[in-house]
N, C-alpha and C. Protein backbone atom coordinates (compact mmCIF):
# COMPACT_ATOMS: atom_id res chain seq x y z
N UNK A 1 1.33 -11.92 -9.89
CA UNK A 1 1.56 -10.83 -8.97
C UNK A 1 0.61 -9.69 -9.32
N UNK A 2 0.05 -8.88 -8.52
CA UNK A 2 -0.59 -8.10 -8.50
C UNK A 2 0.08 -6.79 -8.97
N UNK A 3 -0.54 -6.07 -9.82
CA UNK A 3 -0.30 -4.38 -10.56
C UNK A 3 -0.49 -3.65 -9.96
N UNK A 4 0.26 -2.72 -10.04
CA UNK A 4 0.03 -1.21 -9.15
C UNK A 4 -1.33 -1.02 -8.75
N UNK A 5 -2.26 -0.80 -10.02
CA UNK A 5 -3.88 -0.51 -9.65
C UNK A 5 -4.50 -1.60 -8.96
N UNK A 6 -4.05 -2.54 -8.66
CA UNK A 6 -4.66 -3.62 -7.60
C UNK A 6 -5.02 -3.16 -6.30
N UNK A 7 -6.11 -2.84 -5.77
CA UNK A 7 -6.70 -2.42 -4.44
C UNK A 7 -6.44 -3.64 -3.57
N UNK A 8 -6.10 -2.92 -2.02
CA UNK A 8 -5.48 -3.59 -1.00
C UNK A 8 -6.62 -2.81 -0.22
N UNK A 9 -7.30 -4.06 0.81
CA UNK A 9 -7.65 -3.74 2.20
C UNK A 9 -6.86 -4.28 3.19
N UNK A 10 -6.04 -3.15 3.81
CA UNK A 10 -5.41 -3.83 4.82
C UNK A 10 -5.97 -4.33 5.81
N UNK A 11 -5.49 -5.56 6.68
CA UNK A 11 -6.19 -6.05 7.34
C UNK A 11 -6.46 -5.27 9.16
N UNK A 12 -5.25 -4.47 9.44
CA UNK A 12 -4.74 -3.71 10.16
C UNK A 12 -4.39 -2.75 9.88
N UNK A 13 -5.21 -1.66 10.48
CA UNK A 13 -5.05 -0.14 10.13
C UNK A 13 -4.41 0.16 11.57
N UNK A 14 -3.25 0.77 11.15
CA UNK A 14 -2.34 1.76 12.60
C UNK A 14 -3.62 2.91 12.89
N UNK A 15 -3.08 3.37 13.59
CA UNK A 15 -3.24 5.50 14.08
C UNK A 15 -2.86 5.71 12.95
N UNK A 16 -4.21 6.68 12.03
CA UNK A 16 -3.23 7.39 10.87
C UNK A 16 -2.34 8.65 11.18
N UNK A 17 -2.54 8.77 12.85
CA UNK A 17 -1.20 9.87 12.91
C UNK A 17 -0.42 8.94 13.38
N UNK A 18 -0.05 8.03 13.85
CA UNK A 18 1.24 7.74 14.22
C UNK A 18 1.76 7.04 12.43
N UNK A 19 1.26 6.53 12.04
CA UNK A 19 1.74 6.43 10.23
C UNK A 19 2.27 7.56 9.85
N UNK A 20 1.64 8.73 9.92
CA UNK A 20 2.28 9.56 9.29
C UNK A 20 3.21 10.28 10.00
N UNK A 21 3.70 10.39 11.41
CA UNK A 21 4.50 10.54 12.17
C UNK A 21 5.71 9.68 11.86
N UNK A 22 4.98 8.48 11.73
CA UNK A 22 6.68 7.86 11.50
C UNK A 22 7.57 7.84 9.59
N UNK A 23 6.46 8.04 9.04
CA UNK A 23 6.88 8.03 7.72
C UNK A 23 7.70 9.39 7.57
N UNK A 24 7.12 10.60 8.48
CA UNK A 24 7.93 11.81 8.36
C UNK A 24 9.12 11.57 8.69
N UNK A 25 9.16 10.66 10.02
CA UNK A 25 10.69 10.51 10.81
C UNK A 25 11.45 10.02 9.81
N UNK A 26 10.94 9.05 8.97
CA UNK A 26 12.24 8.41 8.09
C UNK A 26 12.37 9.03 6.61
N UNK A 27 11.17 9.83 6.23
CA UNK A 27 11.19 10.32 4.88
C UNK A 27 10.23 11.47 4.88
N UNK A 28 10.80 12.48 4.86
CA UNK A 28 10.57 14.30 4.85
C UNK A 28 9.73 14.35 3.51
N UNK A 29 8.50 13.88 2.81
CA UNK A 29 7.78 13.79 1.36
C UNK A 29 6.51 13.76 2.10
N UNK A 30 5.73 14.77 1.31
CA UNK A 30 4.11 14.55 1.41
C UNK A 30 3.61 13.29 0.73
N UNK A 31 2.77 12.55 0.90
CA UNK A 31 1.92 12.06 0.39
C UNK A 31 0.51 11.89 0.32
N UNK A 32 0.04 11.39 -0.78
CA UNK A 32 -1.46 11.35 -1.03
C UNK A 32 -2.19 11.55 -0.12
N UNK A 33 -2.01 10.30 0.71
CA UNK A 33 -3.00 9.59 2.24
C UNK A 33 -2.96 11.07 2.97
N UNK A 34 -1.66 11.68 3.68
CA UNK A 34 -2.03 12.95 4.42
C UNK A 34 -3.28 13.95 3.94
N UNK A 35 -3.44 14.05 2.70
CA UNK A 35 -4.00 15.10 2.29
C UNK A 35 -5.53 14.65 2.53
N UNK A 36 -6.11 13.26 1.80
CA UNK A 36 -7.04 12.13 2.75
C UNK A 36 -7.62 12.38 3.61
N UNK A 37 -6.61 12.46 4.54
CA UNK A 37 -6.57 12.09 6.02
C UNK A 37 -7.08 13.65 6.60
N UNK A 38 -6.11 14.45 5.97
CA UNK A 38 -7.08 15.67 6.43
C UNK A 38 -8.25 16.52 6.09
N UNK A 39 -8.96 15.73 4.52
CA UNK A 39 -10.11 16.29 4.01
C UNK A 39 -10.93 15.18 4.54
N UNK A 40 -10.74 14.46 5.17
CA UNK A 40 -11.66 13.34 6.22
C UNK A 40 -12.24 12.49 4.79
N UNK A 41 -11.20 11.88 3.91
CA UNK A 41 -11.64 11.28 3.24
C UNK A 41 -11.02 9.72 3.73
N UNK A 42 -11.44 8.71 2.84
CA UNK A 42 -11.00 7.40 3.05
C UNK A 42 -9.93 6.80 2.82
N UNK A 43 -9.18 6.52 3.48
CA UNK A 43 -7.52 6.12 2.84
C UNK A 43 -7.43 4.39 2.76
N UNK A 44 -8.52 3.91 2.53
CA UNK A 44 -9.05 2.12 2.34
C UNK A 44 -9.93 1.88 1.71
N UNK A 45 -9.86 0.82 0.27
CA UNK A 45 -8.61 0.79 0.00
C UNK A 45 -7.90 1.88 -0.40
N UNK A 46 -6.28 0.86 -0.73
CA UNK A 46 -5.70 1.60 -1.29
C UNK A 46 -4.83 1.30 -2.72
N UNK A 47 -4.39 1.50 -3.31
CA UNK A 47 -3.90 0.97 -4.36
C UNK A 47 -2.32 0.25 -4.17
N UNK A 48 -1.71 -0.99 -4.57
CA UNK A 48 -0.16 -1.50 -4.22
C UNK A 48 0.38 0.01 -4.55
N UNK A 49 0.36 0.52 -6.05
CA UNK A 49 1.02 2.00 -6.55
C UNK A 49 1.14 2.96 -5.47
N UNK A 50 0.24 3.42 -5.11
CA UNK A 50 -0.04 4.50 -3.72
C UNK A 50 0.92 4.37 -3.10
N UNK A 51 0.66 2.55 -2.40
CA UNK A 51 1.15 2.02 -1.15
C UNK A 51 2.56 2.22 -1.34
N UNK A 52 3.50 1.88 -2.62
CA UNK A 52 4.86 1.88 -2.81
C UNK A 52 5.40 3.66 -2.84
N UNK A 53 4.28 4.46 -3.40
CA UNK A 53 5.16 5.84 -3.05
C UNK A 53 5.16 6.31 -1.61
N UNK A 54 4.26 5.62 -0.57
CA UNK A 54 3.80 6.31 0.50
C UNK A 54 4.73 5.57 1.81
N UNK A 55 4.85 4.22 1.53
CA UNK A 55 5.21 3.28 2.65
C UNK A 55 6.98 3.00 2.85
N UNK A 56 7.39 3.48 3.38
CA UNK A 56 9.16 3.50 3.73
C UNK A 56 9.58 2.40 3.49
N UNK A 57 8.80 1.38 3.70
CA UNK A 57 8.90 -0.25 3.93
C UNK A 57 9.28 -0.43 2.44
N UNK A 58 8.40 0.07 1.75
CA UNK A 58 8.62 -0.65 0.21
C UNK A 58 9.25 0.17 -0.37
N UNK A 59 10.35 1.55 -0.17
CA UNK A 59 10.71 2.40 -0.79
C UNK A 59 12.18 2.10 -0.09
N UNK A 60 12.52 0.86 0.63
CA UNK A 60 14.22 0.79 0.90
C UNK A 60 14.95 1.56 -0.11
N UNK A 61 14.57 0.46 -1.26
CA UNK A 61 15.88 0.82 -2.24
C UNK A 61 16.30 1.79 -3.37
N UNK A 62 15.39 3.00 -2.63
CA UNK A 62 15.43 4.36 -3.12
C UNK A 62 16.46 5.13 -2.42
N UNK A 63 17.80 5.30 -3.03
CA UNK A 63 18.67 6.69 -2.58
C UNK A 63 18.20 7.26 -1.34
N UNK A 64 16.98 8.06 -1.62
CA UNK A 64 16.67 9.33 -0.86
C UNK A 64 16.03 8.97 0.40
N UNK A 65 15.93 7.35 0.73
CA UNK A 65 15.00 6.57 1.66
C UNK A 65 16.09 6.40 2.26
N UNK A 66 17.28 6.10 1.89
CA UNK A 66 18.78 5.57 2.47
C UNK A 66 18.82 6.82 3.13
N UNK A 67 19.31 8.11 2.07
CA UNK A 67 19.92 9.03 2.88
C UNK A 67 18.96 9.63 3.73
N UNK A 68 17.56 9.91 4.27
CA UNK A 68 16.80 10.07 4.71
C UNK A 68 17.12 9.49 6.23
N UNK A 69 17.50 8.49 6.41
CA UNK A 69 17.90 7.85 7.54
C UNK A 69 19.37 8.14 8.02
N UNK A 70 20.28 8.17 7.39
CA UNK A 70 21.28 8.35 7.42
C UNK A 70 22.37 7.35 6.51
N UNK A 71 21.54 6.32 5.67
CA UNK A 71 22.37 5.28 5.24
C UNK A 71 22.62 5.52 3.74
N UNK A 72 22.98 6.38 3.04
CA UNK A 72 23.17 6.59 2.05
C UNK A 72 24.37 5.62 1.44
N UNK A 73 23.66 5.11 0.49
CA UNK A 73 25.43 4.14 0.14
C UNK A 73 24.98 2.42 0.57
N UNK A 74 23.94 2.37 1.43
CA UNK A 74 23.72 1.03 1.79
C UNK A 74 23.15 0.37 0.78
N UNK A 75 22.82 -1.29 1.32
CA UNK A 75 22.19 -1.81 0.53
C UNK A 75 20.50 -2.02 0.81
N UNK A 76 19.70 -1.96 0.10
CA UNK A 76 18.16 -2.31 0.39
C UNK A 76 18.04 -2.68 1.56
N UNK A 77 18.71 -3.81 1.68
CA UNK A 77 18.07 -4.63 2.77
C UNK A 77 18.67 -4.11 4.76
N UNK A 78 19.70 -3.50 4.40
CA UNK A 78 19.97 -2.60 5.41
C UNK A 78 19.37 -2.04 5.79
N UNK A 79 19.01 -1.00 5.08
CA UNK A 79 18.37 0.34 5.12
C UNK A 79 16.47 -0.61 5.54
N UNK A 80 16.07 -1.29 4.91
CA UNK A 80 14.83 -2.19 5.26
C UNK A 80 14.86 -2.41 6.72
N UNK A 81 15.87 -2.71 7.16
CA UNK A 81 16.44 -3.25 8.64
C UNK A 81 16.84 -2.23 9.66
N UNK A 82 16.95 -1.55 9.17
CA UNK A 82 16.99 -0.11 10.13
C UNK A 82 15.05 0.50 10.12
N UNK A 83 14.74 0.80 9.39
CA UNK A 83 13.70 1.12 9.07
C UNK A 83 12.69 0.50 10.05
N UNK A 84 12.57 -0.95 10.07
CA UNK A 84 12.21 -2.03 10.64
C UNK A 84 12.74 -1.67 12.35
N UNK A 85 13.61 -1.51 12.39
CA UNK A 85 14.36 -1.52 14.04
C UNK A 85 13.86 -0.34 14.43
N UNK A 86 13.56 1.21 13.78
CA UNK A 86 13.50 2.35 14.25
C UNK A 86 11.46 2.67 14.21
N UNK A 87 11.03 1.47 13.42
CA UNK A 87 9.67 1.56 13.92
C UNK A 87 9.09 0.74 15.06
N UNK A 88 9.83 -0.35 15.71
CA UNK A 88 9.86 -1.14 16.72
C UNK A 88 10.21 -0.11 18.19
N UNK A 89 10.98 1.09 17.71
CA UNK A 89 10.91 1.94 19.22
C UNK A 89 10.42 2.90 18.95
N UNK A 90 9.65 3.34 17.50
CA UNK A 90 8.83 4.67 17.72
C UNK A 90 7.65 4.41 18.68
């Protein structure tokens, strides 16, 4: 398995505003990439590490990712599944 410092090119890059639009909707935290994104620097690659503080997806089973949504108390994979359902109608 690959280490935090392992560089990722994703193969599919979103809108980096609609990324960061929706990461706000589910989790109110700055991250790295915004700051990037607005000194017109490169946000690719990126590191797995980065990717896990920045990406909602991989931060289910953090408390503050639960209550952020409203699911405080759930389990990972809930809260993954909501997450999942509420970026399918952003």
């Amino acid at each position: 398995m690959a280490g935090d410092l392992a560089a990722i090119f994703l193969g599919q890059r979103l809108c980096q505003r609609n990324r960061i639009a929706f990461d706000d909707h589910v989790e109110i935290e700055a991250w790295q990439a915004k700051q990037q994104i607005a000194q017109g620097e490169a946000t690719i690659p990126v590191t797995i590490g980065d990717e896990k503080l920045a990406n909602p997806f991989l931060r289910a089973d953090l408390p503050e990712v639960a209550a952020g949504i409203g699911m405080a108390g759930k389990e990972a994979a809930e809260v993954f599944a909501e997450i999942r359902a509420r970026k399918n109608k952003f």
